[in-house]
PDB file of N, CA and C in Angstrom:
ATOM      1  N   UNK A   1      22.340 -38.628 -23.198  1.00  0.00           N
ATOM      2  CA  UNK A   1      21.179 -39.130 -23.900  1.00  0.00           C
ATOM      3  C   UNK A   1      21.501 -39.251 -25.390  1.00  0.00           C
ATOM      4  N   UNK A   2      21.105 -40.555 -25.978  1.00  0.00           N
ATOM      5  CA  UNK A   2      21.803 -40.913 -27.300  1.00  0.00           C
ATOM      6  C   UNK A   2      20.392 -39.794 -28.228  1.00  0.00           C
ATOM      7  N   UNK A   3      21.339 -39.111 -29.345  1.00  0.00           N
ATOM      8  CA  UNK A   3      20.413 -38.570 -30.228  1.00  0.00           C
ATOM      9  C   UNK A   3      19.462 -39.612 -31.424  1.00  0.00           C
ATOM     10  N   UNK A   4      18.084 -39.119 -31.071  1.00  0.00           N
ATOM     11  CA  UNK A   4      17.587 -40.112 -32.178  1.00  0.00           C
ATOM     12  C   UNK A   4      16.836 -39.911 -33.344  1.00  0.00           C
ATOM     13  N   UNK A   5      17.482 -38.447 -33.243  1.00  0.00           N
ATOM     14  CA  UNK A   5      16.605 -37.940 -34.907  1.00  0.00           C
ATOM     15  C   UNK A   5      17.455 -38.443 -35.796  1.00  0.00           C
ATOM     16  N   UNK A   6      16.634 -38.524 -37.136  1.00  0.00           N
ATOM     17  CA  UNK A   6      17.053 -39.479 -38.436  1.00  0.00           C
ATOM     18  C   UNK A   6      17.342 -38.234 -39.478  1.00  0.00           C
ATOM     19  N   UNK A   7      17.489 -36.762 -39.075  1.00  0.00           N
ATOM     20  CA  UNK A   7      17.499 -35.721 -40.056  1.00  0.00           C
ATOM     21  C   UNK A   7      18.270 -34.362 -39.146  1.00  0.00           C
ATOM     22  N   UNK A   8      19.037 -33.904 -39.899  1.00  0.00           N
ATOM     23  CA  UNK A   8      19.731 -32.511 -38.878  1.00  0.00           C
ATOM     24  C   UNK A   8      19.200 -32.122 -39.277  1.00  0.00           C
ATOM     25  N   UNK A   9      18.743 -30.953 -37.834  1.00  0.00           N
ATOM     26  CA  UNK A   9      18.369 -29.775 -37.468  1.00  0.00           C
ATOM     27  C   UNK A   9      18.751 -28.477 -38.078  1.00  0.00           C
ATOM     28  N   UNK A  10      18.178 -27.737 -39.004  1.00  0.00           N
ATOM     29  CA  UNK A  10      19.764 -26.825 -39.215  1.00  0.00           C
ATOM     30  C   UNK A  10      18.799 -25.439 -38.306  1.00  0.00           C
ATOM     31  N   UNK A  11      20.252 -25.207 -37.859  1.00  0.00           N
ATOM     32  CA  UNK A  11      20.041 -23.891 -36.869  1.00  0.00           C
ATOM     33  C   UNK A  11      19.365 -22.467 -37.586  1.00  0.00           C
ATOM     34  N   UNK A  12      18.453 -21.276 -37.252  1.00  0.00           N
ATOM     35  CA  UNK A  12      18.253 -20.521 -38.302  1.00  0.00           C
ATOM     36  C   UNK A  12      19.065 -19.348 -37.787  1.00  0.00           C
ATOM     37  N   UNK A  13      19.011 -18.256 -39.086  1.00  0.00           N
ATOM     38  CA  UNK A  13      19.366 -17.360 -39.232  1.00  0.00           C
ATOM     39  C   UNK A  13      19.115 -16.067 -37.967  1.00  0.00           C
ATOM     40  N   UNK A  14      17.908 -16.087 -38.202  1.00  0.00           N
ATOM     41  CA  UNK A  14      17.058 -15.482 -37.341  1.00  0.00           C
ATOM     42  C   UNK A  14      16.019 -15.994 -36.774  1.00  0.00           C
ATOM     43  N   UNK A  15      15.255 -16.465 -35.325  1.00  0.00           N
ATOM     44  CA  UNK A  15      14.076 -17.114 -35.058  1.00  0.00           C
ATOM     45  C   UNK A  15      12.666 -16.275 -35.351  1.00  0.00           C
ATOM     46  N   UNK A  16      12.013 -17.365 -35.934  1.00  0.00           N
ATOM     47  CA  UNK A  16      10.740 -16.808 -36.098  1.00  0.00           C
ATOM     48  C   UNK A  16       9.841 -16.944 -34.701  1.00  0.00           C
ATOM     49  N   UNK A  17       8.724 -16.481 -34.666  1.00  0.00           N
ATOM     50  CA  UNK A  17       8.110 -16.347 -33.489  1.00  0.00           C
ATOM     51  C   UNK A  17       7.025 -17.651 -33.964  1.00  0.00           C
ATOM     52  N   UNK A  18       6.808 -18.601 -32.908  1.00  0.00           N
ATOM     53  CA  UNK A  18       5.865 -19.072 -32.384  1.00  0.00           C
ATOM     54  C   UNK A  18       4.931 -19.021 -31.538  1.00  0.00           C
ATOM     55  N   UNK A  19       3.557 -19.044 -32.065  1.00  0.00           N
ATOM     56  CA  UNK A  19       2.406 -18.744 -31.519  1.00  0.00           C
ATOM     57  C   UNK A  19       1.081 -19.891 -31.558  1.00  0.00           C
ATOM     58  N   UNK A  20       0.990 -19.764 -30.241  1.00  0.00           N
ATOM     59  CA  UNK A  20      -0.414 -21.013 -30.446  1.00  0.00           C
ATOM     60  C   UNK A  20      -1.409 -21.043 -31.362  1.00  0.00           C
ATOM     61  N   UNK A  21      -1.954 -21.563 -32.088  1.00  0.00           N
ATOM     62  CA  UNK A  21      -3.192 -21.248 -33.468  1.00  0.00           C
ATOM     63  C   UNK A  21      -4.119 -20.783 -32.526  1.00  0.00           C
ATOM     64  N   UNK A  22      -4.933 -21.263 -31.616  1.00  0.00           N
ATOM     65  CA  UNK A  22      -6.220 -20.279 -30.812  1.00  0.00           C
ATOM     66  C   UNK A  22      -5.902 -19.141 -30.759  1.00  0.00           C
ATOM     67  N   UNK A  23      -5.322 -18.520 -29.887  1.00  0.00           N
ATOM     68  CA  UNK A  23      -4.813 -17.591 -28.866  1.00  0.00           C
ATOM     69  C   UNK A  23      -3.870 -16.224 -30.363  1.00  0.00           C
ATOM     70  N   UNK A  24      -3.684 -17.205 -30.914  1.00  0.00           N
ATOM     71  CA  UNK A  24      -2.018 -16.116 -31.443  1.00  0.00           C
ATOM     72  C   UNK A  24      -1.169 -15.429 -29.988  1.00  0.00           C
ATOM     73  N   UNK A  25      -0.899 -16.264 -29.060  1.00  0.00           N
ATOM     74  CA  UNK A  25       0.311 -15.853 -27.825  1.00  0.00           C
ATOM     75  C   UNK A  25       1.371 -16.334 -28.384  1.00  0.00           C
ATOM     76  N   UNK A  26       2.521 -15.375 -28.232  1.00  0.00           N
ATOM     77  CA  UNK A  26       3.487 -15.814 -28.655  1.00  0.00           C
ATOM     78  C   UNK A  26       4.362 -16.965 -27.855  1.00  0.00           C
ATOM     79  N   UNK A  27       4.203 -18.138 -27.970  1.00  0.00           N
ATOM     80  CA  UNK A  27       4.975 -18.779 -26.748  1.00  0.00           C
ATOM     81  C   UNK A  27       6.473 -19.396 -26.834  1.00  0.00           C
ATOM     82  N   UNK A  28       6.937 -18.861 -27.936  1.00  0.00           N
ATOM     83  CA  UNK A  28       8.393 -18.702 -27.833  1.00  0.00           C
ATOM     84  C   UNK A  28       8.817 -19.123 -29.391  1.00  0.00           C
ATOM     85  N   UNK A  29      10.336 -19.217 -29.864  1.00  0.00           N
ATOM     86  CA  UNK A  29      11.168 -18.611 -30.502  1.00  0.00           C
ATOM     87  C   UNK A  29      11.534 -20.194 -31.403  1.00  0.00           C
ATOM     88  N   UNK A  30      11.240 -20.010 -32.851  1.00  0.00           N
ATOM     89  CA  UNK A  30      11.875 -21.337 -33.629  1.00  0.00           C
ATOM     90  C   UNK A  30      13.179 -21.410 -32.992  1.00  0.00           C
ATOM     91  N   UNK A  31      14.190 -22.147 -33.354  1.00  0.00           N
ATOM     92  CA  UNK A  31      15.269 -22.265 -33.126  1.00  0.00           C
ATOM     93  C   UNK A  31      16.021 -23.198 -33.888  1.00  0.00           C
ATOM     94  N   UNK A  32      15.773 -24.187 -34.223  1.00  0.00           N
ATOM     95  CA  UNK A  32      16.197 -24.815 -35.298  1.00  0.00           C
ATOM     96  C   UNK A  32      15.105 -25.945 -35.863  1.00  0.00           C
ATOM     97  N   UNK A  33      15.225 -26.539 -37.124  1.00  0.00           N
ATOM     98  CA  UNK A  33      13.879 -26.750 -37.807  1.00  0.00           C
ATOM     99  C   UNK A  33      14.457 -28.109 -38.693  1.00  0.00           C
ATOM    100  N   UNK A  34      13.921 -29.386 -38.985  1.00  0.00           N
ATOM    101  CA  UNK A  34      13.496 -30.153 -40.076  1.00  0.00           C
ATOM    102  C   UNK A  34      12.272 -30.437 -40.369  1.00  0.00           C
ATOM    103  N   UNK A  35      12.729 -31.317 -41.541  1.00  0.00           N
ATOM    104  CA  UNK A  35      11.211 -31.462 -41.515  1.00  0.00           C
ATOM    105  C   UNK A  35      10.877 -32.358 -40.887  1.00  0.00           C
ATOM    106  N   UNK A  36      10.914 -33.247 -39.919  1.00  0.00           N
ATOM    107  CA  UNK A  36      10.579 -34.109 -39.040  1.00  0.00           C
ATOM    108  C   UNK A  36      10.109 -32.989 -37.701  1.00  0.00           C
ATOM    109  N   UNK A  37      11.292 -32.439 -37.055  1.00  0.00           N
ATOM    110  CA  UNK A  37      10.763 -32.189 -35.992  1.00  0.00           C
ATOM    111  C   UNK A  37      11.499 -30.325 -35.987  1.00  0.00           C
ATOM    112  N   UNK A  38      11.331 -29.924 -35.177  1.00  0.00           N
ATOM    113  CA  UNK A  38      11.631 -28.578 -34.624  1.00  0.00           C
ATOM    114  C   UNK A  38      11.951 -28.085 -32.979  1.00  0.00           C
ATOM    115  N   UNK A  39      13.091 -26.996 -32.727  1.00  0.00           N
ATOM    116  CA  UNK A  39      13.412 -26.790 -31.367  1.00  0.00           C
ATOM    117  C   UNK A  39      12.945 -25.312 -31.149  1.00  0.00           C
ATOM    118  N   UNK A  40      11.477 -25.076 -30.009  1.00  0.00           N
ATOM    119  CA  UNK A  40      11.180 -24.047 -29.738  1.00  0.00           C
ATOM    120  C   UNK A  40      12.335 -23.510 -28.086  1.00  0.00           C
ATOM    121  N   UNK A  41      12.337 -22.319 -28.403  1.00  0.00           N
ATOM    122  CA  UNK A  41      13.049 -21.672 -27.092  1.00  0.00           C
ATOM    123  C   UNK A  41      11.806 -21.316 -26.024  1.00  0.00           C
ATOM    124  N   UNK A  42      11.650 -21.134 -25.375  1.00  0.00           N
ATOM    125  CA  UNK A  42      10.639 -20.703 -24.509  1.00  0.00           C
ATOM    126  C   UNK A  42      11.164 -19.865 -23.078  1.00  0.00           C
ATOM    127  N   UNK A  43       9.963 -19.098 -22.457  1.00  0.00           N
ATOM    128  CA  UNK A  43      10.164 -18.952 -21.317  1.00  0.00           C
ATOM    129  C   UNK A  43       9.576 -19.845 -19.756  1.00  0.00           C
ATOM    130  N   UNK A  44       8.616 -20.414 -20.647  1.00  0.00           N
ATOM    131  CA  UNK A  44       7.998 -21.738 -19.649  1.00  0.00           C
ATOM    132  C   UNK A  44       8.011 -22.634 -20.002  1.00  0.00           C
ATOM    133  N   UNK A  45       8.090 -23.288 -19.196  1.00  0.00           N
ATOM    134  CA  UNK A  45       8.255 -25.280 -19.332  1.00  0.00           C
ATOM    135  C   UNK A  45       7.464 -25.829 -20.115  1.00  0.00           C
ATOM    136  N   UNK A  46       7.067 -26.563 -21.313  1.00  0.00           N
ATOM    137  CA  UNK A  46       5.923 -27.368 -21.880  1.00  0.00           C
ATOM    138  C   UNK A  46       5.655 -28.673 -21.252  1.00  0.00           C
ATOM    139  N   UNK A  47       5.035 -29.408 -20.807  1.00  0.00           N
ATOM    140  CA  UNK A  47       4.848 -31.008 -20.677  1.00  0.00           C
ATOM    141  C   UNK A  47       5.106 -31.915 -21.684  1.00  0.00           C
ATOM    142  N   UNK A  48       6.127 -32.657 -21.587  1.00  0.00           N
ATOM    143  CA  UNK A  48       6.586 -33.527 -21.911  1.00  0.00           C
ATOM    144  C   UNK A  48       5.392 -34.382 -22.455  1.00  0.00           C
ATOM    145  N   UNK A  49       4.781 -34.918 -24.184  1.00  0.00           N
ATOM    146  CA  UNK A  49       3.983 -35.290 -24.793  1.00  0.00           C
ATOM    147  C   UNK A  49       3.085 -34.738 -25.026  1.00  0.00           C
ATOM    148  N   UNK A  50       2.491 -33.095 -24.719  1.00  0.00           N
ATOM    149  CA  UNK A  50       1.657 -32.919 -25.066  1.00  0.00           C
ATOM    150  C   UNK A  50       1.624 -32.497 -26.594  1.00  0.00           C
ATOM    151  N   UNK A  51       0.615 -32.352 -27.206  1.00  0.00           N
ATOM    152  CA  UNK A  51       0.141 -32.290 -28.252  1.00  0.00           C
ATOM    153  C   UNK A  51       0.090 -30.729 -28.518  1.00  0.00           C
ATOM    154  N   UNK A  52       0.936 -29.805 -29.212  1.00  0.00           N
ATOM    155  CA  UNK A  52       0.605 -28.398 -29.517  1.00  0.00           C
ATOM    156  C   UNK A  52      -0.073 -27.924 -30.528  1.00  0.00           C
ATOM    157  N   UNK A  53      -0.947 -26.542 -30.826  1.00  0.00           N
ATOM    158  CA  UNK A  53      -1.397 -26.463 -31.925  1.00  0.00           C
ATOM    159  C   UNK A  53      -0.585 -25.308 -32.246  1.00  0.00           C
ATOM    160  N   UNK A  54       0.114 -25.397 -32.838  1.00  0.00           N
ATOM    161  CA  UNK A  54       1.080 -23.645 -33.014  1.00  0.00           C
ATOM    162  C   UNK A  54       0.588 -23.469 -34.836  1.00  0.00           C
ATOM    163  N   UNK A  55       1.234 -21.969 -34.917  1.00  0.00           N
ATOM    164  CA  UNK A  55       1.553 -21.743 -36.001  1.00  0.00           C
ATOM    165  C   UNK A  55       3.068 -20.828 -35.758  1.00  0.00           C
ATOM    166  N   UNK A  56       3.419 -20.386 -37.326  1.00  0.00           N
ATOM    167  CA  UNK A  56       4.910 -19.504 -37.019  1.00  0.00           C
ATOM    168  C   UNK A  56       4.540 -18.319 -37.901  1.00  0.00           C
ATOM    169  N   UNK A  57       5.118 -17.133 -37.526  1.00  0.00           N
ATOM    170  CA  UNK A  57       4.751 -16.234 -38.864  1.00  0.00           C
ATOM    171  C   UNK A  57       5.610 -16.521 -39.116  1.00  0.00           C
ATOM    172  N   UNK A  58       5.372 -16.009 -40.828  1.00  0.00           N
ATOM    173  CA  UNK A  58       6.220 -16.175 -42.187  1.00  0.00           C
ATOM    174  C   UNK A  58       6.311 -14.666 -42.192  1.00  0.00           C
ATOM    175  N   UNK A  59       7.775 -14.217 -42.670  1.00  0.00           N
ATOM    176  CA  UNK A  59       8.212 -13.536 -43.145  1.00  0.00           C
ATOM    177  C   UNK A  59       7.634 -13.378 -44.451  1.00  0.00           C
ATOM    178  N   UNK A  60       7.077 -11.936 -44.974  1.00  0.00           N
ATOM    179  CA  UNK A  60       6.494 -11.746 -46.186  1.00  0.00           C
ATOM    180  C   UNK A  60       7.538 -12.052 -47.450  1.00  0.00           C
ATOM    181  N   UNK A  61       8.812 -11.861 -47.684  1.00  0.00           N
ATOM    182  CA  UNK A  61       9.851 -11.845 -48.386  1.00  0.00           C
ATOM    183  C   UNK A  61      10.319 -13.896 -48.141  1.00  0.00           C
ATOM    184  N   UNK A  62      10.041 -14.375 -47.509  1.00  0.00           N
ATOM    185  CA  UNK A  62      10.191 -16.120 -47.195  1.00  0.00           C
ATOM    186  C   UNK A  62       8.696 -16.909 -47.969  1.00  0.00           C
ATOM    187  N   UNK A  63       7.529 -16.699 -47.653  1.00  0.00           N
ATOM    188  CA  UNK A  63       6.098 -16.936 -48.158  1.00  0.00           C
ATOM    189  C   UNK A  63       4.963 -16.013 -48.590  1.00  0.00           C
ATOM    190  N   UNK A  64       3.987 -16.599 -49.712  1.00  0.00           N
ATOM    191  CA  UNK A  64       3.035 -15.370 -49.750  1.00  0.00           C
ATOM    192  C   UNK A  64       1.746 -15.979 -48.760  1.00  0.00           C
ATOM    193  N   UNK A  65       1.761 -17.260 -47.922  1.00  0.00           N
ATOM    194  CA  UNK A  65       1.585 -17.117 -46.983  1.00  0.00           C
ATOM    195  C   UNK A  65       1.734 -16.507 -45.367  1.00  0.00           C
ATOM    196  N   UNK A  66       0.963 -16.130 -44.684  1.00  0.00           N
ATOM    197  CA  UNK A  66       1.599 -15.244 -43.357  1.00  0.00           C
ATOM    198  C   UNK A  66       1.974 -16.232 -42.246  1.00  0.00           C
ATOM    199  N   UNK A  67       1.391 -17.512 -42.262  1.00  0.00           N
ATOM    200  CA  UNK A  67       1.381 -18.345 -41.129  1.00  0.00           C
ATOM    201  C   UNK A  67       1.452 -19.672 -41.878  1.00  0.00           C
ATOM    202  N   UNK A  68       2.512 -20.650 -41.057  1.00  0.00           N
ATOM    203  CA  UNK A  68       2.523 -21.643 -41.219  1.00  0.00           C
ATOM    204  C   UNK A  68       1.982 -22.752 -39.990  1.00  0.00           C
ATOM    205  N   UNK A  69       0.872 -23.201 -40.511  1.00  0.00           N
ATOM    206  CA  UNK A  69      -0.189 -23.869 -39.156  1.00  0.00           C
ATOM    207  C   UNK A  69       0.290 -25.288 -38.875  1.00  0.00           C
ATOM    208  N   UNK A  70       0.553 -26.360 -38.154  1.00  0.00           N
ATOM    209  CA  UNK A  70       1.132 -27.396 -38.195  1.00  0.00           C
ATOM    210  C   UNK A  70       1.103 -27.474 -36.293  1.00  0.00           C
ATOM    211  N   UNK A  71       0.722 -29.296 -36.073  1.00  0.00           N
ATOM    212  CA  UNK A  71       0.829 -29.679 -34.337  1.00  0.00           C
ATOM    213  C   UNK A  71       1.725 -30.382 -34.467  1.00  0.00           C
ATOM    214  N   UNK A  72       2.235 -30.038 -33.415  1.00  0.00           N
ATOM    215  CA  UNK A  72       3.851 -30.997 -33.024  1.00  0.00           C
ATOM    216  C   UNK A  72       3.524 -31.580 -31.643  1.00  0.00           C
ATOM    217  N   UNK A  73       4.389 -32.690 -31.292  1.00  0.00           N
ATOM    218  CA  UNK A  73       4.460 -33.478 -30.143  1.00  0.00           C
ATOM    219  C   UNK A  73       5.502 -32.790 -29.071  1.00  0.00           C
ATOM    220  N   UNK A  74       5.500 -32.124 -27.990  1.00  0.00           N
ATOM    221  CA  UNK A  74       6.492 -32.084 -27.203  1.00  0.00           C
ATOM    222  C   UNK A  74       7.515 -33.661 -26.554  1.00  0.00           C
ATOM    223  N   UNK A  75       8.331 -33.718 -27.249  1.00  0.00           N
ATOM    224  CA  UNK A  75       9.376 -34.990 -26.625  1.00  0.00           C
ATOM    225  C   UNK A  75       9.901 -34.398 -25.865  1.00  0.00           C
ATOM    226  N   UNK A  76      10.617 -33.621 -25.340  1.00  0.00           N
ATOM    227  CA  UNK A  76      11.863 -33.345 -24.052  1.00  0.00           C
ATOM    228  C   UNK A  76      11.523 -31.620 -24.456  1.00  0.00           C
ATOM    229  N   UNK A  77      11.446 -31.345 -22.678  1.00  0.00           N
ATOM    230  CA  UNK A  77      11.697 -30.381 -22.171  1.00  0.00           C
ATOM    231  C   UNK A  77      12.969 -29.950 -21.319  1.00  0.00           C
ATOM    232  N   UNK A  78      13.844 -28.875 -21.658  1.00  0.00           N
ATOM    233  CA  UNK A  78      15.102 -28.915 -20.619  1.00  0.00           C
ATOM    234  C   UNK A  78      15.474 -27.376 -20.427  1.00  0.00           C
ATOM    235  N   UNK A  79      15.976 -26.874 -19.331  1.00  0.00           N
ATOM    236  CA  UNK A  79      16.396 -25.589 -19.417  1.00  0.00           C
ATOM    237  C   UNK A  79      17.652 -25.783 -20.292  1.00  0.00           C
ATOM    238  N   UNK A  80      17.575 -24.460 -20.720  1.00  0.00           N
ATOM    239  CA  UNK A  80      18.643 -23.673 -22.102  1.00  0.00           C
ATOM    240  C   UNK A  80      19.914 -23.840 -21.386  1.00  0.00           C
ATOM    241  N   UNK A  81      20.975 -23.632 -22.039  1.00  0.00           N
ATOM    242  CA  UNK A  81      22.139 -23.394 -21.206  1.00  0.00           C
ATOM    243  C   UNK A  81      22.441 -21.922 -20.209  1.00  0.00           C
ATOM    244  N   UNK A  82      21.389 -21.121 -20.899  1.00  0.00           N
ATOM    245  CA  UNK A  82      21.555 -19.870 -19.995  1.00  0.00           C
ATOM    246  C   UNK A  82      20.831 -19.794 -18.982  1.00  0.00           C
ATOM    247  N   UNK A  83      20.243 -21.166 -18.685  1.00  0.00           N
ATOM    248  CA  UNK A  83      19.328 -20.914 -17.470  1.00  0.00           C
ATOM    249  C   UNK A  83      18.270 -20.373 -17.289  1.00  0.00           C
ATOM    250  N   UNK A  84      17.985 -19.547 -18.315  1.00  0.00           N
ATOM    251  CA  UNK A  84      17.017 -18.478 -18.037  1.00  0.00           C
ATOM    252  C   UNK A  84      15.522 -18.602 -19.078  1.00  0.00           C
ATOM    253  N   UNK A  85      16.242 -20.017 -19.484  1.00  0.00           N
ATOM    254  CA  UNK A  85      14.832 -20.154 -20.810  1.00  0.00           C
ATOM    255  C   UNK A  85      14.832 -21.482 -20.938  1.00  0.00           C
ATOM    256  N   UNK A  86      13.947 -22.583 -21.789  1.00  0.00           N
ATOM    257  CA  UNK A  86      13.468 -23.666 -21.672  1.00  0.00           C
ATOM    258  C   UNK A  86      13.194 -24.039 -23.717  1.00  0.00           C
ATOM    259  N   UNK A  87      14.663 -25.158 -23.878  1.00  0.00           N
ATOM    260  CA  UNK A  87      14.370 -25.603 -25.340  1.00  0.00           C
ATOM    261  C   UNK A  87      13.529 -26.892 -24.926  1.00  0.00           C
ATOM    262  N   UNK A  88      12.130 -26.867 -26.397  1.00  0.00           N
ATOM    263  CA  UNK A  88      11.107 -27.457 -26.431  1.00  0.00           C
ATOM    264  C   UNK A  88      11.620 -28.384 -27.748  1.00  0.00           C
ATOM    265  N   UNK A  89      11.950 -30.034 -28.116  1.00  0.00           N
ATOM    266  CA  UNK A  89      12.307 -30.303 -29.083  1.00  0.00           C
ATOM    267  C   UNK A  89      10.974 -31.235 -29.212  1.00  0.00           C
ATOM    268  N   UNK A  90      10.234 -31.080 -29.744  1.00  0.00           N
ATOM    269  CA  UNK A  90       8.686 -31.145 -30.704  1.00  0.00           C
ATOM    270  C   UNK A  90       9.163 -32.695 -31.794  1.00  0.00           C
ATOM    271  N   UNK A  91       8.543 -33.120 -32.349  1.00  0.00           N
ATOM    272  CA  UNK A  91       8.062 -33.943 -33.453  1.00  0.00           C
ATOM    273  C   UNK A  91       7.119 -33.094 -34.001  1.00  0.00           C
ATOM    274  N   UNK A  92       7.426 -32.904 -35.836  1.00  0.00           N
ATOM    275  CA  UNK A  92       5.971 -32.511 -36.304  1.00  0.00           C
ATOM    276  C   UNK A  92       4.723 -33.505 -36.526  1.00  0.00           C
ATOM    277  N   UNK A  93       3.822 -33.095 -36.651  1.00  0.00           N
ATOM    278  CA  UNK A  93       2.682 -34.629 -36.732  1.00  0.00           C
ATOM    279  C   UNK A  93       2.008 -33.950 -37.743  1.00  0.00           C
ATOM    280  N   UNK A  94       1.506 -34.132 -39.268  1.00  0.00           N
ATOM    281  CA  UNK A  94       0.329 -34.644 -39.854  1.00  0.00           C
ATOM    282  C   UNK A  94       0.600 -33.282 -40.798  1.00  0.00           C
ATOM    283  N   UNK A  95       1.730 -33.185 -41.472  1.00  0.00           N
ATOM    284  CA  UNK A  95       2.049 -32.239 -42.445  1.00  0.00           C
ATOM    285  C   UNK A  95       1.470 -32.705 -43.797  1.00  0.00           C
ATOM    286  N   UNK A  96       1.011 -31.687 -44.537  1.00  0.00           N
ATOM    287  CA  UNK A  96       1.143 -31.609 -45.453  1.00  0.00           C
ATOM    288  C   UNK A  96       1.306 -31.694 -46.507  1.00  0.00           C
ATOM    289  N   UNK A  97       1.526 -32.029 -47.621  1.00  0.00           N
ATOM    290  CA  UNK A  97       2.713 -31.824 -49.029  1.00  0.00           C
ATOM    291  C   UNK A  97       3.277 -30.311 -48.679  1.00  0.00           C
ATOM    292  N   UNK A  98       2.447 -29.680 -48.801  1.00  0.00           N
ATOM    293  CA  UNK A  98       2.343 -27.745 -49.170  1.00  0.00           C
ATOM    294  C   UNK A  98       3.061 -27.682 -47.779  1.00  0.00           C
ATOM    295  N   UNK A  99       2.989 -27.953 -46.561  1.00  0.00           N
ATOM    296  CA  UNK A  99       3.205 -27.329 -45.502  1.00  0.00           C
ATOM    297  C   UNK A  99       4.515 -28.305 -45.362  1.00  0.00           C
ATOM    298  N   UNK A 100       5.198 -29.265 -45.966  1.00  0.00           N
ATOM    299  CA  UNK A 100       6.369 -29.614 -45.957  1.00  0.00           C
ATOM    300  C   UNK A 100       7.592 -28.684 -46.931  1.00  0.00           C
ATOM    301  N   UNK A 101       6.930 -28.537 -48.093  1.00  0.00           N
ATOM    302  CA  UNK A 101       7.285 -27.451 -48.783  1.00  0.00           C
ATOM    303  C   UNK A 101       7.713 -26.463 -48.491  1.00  0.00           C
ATOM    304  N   UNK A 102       6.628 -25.705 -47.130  1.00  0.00           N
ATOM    305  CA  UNK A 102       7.012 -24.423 -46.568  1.00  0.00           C
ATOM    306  C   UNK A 102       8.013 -24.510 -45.850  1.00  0.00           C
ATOM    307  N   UNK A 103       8.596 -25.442 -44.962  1.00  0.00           N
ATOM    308  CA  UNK A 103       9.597 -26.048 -44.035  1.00  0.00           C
ATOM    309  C   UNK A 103      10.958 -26.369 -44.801  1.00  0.00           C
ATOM    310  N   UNK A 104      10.818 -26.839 -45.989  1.00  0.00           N
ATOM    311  CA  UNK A 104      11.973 -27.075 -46.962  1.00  0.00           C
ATOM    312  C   UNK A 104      12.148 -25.488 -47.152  1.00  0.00           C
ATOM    313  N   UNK A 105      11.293 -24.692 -47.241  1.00  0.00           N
ATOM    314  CA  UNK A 105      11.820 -23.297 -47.577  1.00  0.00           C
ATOM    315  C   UNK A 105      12.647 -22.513 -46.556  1.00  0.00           C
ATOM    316  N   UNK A 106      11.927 -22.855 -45.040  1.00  0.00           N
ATOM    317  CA  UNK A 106      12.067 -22.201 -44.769  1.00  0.00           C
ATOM    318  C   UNK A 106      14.173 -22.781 -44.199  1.00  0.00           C
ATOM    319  N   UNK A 107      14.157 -23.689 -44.573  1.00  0.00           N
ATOM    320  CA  UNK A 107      15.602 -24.501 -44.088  1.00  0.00           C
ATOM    321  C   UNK A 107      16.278 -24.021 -45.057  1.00  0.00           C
ATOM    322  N   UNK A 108      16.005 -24.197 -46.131  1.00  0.00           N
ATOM    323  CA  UNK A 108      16.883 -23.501 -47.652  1.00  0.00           C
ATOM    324  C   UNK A 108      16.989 -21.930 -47.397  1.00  0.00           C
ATOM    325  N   UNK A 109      16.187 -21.263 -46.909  1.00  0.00           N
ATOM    326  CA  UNK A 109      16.103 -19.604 -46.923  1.00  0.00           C
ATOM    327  C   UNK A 109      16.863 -19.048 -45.714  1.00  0.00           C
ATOM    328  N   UNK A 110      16.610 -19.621 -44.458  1.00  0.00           N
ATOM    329  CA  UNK A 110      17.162 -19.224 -43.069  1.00  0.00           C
ATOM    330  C   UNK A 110      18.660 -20.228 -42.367  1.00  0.00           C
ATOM    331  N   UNK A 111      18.401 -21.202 -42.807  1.00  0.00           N
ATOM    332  CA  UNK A 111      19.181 -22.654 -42.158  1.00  0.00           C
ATOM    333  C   UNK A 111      20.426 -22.042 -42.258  1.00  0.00           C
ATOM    334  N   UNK A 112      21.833 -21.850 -41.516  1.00  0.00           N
ATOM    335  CA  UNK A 112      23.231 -21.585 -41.358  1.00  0.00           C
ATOM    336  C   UNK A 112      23.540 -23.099 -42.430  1.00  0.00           C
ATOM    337  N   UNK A 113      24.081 -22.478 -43.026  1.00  0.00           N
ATOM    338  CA  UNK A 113      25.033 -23.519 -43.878  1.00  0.00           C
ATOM    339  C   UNK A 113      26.064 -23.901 -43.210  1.00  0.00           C
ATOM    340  N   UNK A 114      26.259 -25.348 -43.481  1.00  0.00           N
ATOM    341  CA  UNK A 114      27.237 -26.273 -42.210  1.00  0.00           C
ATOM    342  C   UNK A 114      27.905 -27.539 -43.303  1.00  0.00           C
TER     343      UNK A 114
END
């Protein structure tokens, strides 16, 4: 499958936890981040287009915000290479200035330099 993002991904340091905005359930693990789109890890499958409402905690020492709120599009669902988990690669939809900001931070603060 030809790649068709227009921006690398950079992988993080450590994953932050993702959690639905209703609920606060944690439903799985950043994994790598632009500002266009983002790759959640999961333990269950998402549907392919749906519409998510997540947020991520922020590390207190990363923002003096606690949560970064933002809906993404599920594009492709696939099991992980370990079989045992499910990467979610999202589109973000309807950011911000401020909440693009937070995403530039959080790529500058966590992102593996490559």
């Amino acid at each position: 499958m030809r790649d068709k993002r227009k921006l690398k991904r950079r992988h993080l340091i450590y994953y932050l936890h993702v959690q639905e905005r209703s609920s606060g359930t944690t439903i799985g693990y950043l994994v790598d981040i632009s500002t266009e789109g983002i790759m959640i890890m999961t333990e269950d499958p998402i549907a392919v287009g749906s519409v998510l409402e997540l947020k991520i905690l922020l590390e207190s020492e990363l923002s003096a915000k606690q949560y970064l709120y933002f809906d993404a599009k599920a594009l492709r669902c696939e099991k992980s290479i370990n079989g045992t988990s499910y990467d979610i690669g999202c589109k973000l939809l309807h950011l911000s200035p401020e909440d693009f900001r937070e995403i530039e931070m959080i790529i500058e603060e966590l992102g593996f330099r490559d």
